[in-house]
PDB file of N, CA and C in Angstrom:
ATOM      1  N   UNK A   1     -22.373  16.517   6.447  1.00  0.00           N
ATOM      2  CA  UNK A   1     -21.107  15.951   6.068  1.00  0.00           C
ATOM      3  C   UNK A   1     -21.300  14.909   4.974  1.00  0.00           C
ATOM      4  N   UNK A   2     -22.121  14.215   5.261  1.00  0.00           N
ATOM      5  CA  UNK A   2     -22.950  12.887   4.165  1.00  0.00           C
ATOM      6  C   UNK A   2     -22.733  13.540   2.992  1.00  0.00           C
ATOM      7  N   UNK A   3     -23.841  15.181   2.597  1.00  0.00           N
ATOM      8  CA  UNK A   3     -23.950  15.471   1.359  1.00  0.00           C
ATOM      9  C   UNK A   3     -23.093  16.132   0.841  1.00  0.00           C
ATOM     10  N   UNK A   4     -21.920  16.682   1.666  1.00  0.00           N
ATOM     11  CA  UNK A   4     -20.697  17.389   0.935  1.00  0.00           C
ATOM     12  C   UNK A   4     -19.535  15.787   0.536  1.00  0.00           C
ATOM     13  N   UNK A   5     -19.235  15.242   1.040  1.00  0.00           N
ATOM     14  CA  UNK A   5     -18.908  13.877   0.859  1.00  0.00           C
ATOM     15  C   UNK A   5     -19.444  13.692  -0.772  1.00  0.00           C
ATOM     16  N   UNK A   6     -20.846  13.261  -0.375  1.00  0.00           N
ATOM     17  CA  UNK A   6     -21.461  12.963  -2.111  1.00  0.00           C
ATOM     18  C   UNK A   6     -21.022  13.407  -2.670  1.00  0.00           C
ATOM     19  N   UNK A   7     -21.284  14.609  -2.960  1.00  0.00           N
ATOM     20  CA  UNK A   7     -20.868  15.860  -3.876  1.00  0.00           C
ATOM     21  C   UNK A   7     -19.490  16.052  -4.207  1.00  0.00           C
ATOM     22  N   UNK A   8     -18.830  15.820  -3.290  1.00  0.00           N
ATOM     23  CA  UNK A   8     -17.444  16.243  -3.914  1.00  0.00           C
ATOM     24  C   UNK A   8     -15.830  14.773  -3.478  1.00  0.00           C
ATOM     25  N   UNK A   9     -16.792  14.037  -2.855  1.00  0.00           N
ATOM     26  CA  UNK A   9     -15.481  12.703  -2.139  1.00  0.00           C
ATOM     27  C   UNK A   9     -14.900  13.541  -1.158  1.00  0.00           C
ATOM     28  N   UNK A  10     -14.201  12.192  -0.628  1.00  0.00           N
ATOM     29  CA  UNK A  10     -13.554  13.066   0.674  1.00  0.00           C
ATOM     30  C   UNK A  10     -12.816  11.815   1.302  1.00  0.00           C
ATOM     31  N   UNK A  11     -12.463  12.129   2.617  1.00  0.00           N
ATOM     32  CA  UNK A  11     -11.577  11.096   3.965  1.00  0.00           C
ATOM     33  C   UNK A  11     -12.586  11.538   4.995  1.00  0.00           C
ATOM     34  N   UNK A  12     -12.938  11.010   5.587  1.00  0.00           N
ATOM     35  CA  UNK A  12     -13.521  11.674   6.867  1.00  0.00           C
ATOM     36  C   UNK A  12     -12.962  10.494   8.299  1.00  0.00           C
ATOM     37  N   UNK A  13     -12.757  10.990   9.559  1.00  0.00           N
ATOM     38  CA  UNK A  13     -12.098  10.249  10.626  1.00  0.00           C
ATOM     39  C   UNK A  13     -13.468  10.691  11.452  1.00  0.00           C
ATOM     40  N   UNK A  14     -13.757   9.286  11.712  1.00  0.00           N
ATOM     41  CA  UNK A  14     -14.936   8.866  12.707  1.00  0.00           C
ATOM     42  C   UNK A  14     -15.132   7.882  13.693  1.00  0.00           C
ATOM     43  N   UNK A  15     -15.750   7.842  14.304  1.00  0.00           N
ATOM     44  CA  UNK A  15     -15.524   6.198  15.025  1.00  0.00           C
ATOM     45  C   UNK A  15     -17.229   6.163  15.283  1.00  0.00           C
ATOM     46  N   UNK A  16     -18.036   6.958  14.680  1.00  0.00           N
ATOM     47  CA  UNK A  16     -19.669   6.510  14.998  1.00  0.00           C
ATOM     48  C   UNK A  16     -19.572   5.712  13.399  1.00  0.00           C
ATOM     49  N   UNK A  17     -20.048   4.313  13.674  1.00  0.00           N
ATOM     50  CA  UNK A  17     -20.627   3.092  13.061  1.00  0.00           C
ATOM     51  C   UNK A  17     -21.471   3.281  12.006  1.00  0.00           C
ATOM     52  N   UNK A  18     -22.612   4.473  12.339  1.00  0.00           N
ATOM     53  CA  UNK A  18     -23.310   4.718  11.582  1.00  0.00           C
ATOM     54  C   UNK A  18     -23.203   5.598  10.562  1.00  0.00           C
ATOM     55  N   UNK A  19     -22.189   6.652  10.585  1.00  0.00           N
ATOM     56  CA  UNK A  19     -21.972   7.343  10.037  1.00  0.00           C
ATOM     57  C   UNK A  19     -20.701   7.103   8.574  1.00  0.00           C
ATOM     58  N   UNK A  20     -20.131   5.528   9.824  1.00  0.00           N
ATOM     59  CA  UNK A  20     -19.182   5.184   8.537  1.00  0.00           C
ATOM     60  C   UNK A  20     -19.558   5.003   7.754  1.00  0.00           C
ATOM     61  N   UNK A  21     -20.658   4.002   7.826  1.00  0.00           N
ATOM     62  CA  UNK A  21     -21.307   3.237   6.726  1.00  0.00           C
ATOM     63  C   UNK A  21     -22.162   4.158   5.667  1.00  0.00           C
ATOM     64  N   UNK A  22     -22.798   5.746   6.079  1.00  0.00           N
ATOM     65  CA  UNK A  22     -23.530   6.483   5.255  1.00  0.00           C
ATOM     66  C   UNK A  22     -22.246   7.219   4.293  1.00  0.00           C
ATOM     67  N   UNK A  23     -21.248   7.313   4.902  1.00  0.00           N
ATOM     68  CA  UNK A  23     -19.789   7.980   4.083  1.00  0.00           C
ATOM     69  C   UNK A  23     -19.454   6.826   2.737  1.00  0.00           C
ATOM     70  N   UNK A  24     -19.170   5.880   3.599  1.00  0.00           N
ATOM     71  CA  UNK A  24     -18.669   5.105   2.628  1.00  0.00           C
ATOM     72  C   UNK A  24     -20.017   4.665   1.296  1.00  0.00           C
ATOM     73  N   UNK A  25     -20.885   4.494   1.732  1.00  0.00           N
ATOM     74  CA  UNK A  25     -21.770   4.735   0.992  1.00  0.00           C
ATOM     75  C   UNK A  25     -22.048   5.094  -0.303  1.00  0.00           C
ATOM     76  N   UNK A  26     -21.746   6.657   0.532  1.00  0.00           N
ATOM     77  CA  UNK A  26     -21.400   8.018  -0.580  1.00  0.00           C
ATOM     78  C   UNK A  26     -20.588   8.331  -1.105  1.00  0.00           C
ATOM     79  N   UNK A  27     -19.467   7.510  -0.881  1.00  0.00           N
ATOM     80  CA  UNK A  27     -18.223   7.713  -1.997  1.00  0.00           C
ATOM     81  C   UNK A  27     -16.859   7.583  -0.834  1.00  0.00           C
ATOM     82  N   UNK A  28     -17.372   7.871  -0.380  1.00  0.00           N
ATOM     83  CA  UNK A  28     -16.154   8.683   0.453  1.00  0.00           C
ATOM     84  C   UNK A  28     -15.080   7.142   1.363  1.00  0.00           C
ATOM     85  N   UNK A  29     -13.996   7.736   1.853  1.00  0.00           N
ATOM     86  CA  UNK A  29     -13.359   6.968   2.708  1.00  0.00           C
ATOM     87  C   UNK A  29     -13.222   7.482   3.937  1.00  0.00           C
ATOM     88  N   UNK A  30     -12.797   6.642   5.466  1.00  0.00           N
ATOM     89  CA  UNK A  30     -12.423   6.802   6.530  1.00  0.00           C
ATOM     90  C   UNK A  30     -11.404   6.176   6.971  1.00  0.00           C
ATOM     91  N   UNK A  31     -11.348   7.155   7.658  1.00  0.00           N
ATOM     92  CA  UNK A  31      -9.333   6.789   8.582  1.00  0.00           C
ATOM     93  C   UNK A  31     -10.478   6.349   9.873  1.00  0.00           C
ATOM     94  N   UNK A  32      -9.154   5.711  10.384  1.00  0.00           N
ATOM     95  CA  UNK A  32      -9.644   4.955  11.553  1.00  0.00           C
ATOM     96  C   UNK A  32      -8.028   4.915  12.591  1.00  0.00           C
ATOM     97  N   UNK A  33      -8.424   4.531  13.984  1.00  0.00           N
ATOM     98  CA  UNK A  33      -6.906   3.738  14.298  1.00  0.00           C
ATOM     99  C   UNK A  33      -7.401   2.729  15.028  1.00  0.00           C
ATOM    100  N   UNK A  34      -6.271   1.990  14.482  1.00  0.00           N
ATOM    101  CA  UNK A  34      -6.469   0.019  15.298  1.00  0.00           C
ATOM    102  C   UNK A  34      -5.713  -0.341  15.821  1.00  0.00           C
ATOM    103  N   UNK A  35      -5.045  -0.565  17.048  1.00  0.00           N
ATOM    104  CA  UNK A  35      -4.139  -1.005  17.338  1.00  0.00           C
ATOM    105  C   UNK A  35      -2.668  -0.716  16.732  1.00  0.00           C
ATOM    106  N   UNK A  36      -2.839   1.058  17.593  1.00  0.00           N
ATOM    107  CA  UNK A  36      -2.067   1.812  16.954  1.00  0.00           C
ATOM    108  C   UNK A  36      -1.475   2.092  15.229  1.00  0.00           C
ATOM    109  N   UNK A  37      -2.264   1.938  14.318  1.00  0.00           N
ATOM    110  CA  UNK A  37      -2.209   1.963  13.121  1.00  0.00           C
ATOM    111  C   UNK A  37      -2.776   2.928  12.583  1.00  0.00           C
ATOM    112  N   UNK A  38      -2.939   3.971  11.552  1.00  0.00           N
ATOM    113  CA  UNK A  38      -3.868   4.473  11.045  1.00  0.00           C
ATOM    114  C   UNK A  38      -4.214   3.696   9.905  1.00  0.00           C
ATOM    115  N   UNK A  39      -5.649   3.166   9.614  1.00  0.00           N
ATOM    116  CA  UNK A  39      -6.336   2.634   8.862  1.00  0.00           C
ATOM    117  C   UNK A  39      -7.078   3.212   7.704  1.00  0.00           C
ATOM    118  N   UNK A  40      -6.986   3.315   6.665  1.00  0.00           N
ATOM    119  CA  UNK A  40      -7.919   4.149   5.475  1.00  0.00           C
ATOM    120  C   UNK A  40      -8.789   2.741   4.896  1.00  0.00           C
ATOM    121  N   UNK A  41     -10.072   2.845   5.065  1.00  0.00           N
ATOM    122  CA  UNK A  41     -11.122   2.268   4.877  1.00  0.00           C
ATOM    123  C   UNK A  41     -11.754   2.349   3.215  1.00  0.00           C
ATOM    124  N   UNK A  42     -11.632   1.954   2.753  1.00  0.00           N
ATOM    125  CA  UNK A  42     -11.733   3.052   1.269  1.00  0.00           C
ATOM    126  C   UNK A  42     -13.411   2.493   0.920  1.00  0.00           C
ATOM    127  N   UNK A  43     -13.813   3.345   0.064  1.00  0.00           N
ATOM    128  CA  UNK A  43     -15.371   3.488   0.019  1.00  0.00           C
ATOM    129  C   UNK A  43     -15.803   2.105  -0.885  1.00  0.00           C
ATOM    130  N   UNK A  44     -17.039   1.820  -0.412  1.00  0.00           N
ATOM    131  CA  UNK A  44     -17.849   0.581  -0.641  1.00  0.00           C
ATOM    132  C   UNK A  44     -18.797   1.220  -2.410  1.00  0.00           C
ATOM    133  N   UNK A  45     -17.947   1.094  -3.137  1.00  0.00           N
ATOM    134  CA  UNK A  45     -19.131   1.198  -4.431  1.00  0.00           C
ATOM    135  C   UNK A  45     -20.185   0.520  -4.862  1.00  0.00           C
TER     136      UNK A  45
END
């Protein structure tokens, strides 16, 4: 998921910690929910 992400961007919905951080990483963003919200996390360049 990491290297299709790279390759092409994306949204991905996760709640493993570790995986956010290798997405966002790579370009990409994550949805989340918080206290009933949906959250878009947008990627760390």
């Amino acid at each position: 998921m990491v290297s299709y992400v790279k390759e092409n961007g994306g949204i991905v919905a996760t709640i493993d910690a570790e995986l956010k951080t290798r997405i966002k990483k790579s370009g990409g963003s994550i949805l989340s929910i918080a206290s009933d919200k949906i959250v878009l996390e947008p990627s760390k360049l």
